[in-house]
N, C-alpha and C. Protein backbone atom coordinates (compact mmCIF):
# COMPACT_ATOMS: atom_id res chain seq x y z
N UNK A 1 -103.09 49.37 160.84
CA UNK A 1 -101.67 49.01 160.97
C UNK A 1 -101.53 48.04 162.15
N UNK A 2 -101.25 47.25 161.96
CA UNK A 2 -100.74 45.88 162.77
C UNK A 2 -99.40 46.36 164.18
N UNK A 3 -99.25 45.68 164.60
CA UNK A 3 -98.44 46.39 165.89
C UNK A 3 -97.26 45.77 165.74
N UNK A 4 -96.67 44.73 164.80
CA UNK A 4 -95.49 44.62 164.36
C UNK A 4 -94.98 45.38 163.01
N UNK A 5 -96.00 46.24 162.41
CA UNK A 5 -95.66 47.16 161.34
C UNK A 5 -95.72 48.30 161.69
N UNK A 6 -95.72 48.79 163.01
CA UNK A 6 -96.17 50.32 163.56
C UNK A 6 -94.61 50.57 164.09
N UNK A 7 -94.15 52.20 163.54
CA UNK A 7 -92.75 52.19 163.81
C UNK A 7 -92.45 52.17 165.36
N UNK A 8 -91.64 51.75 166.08
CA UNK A 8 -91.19 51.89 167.46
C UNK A 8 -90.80 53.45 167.98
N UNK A 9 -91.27 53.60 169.07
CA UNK A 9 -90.81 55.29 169.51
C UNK A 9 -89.16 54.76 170.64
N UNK A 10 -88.30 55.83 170.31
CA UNK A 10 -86.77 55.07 170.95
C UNK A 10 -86.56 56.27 171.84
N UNK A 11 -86.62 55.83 172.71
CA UNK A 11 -86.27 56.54 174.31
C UNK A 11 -84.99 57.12 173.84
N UNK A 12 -84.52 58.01 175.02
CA UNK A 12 -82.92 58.46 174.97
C UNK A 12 -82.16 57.99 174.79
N UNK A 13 -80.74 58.14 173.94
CA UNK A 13 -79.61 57.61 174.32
C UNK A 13 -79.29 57.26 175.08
N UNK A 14 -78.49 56.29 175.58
CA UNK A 14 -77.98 56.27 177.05
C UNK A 14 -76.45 55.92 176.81
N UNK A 15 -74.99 56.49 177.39
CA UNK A 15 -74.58 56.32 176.85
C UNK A 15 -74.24 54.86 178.06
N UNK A 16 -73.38 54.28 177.45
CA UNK A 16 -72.75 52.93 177.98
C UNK A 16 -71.54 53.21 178.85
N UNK A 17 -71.35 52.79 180.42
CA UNK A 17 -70.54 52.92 181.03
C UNK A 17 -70.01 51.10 180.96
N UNK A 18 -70.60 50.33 181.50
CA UNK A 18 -69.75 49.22 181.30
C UNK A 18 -70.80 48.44 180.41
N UNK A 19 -69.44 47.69 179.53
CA UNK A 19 -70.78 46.58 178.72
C UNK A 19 -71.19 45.80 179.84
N UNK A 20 -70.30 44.94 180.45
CA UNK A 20 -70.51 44.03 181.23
C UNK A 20 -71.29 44.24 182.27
N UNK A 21 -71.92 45.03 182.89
CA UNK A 21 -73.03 45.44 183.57
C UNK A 21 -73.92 44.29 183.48
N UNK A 22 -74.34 43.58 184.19
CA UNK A 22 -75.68 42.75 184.03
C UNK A 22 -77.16 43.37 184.57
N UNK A 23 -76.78 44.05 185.69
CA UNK A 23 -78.10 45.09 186.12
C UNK A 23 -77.91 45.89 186.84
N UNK A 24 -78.74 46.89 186.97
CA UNK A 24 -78.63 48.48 187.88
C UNK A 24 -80.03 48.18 188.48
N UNK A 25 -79.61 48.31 190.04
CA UNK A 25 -80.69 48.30 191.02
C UNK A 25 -80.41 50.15 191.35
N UNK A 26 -81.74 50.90 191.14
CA UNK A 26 -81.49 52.67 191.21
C UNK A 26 -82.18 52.46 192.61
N UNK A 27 -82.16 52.73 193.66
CA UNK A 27 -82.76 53.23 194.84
C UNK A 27 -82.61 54.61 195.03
N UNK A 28 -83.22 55.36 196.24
CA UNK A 28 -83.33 56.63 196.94
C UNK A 28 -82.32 56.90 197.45
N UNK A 29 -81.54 56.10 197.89
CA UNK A 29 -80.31 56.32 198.45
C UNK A 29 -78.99 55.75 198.20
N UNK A 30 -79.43 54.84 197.29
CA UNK A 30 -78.22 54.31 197.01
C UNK A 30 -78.08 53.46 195.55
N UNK A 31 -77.08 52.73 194.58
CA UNK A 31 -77.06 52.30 193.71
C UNK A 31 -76.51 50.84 193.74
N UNK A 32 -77.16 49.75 192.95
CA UNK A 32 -76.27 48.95 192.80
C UNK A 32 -76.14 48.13 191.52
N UNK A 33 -74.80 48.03 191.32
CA UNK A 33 -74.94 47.18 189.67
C UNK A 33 -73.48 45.96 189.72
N UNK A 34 -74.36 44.77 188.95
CA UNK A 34 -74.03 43.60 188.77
C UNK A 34 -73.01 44.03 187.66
N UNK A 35 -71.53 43.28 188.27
CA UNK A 35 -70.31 43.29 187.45
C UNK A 35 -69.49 41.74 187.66
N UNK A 36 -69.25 41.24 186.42
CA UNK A 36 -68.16 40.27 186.70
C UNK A 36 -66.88 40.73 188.45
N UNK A 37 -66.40 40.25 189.11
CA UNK A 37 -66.40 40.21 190.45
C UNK A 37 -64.39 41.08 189.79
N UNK A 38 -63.48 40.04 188.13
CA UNK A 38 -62.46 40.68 188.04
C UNK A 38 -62.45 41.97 187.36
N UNK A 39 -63.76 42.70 187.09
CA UNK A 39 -63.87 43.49 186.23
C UNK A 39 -64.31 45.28 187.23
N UNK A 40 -64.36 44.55 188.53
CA UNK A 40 -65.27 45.31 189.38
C UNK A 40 -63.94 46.50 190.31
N UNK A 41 -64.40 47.41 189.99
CA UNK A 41 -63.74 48.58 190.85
C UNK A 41 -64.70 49.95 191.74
N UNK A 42 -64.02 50.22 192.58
CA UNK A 42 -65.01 51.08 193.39
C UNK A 42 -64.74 52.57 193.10
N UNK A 43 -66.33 52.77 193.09
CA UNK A 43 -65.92 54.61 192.92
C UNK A 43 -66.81 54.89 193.76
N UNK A 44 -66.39 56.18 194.54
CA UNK A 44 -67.98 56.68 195.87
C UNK A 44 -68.05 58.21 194.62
């Protein structure tokens, strides 16, 4: 079986908090994620 005919294994759900998210930096202590700048609100 060829490796474009071999079925894919699919990780967890995840569910979706913002579409617009462009990226999540996860650190040890802290989080950060890329948002359009009018779309952006703060939560601690």
């Amino acid at each position: 079986m060829t490796q474009r005919n071999k079925p894919r294994k699919r990780g967890p759900q995840l569910e979706v908090t913002n579409p617009n998210a462009a990226g999540i930096d996860i650190g040890s202590e802290s989080h950060y994620v890329a948002v359009p700048a009018d779309d952006a609100s703060f939560s601690s």
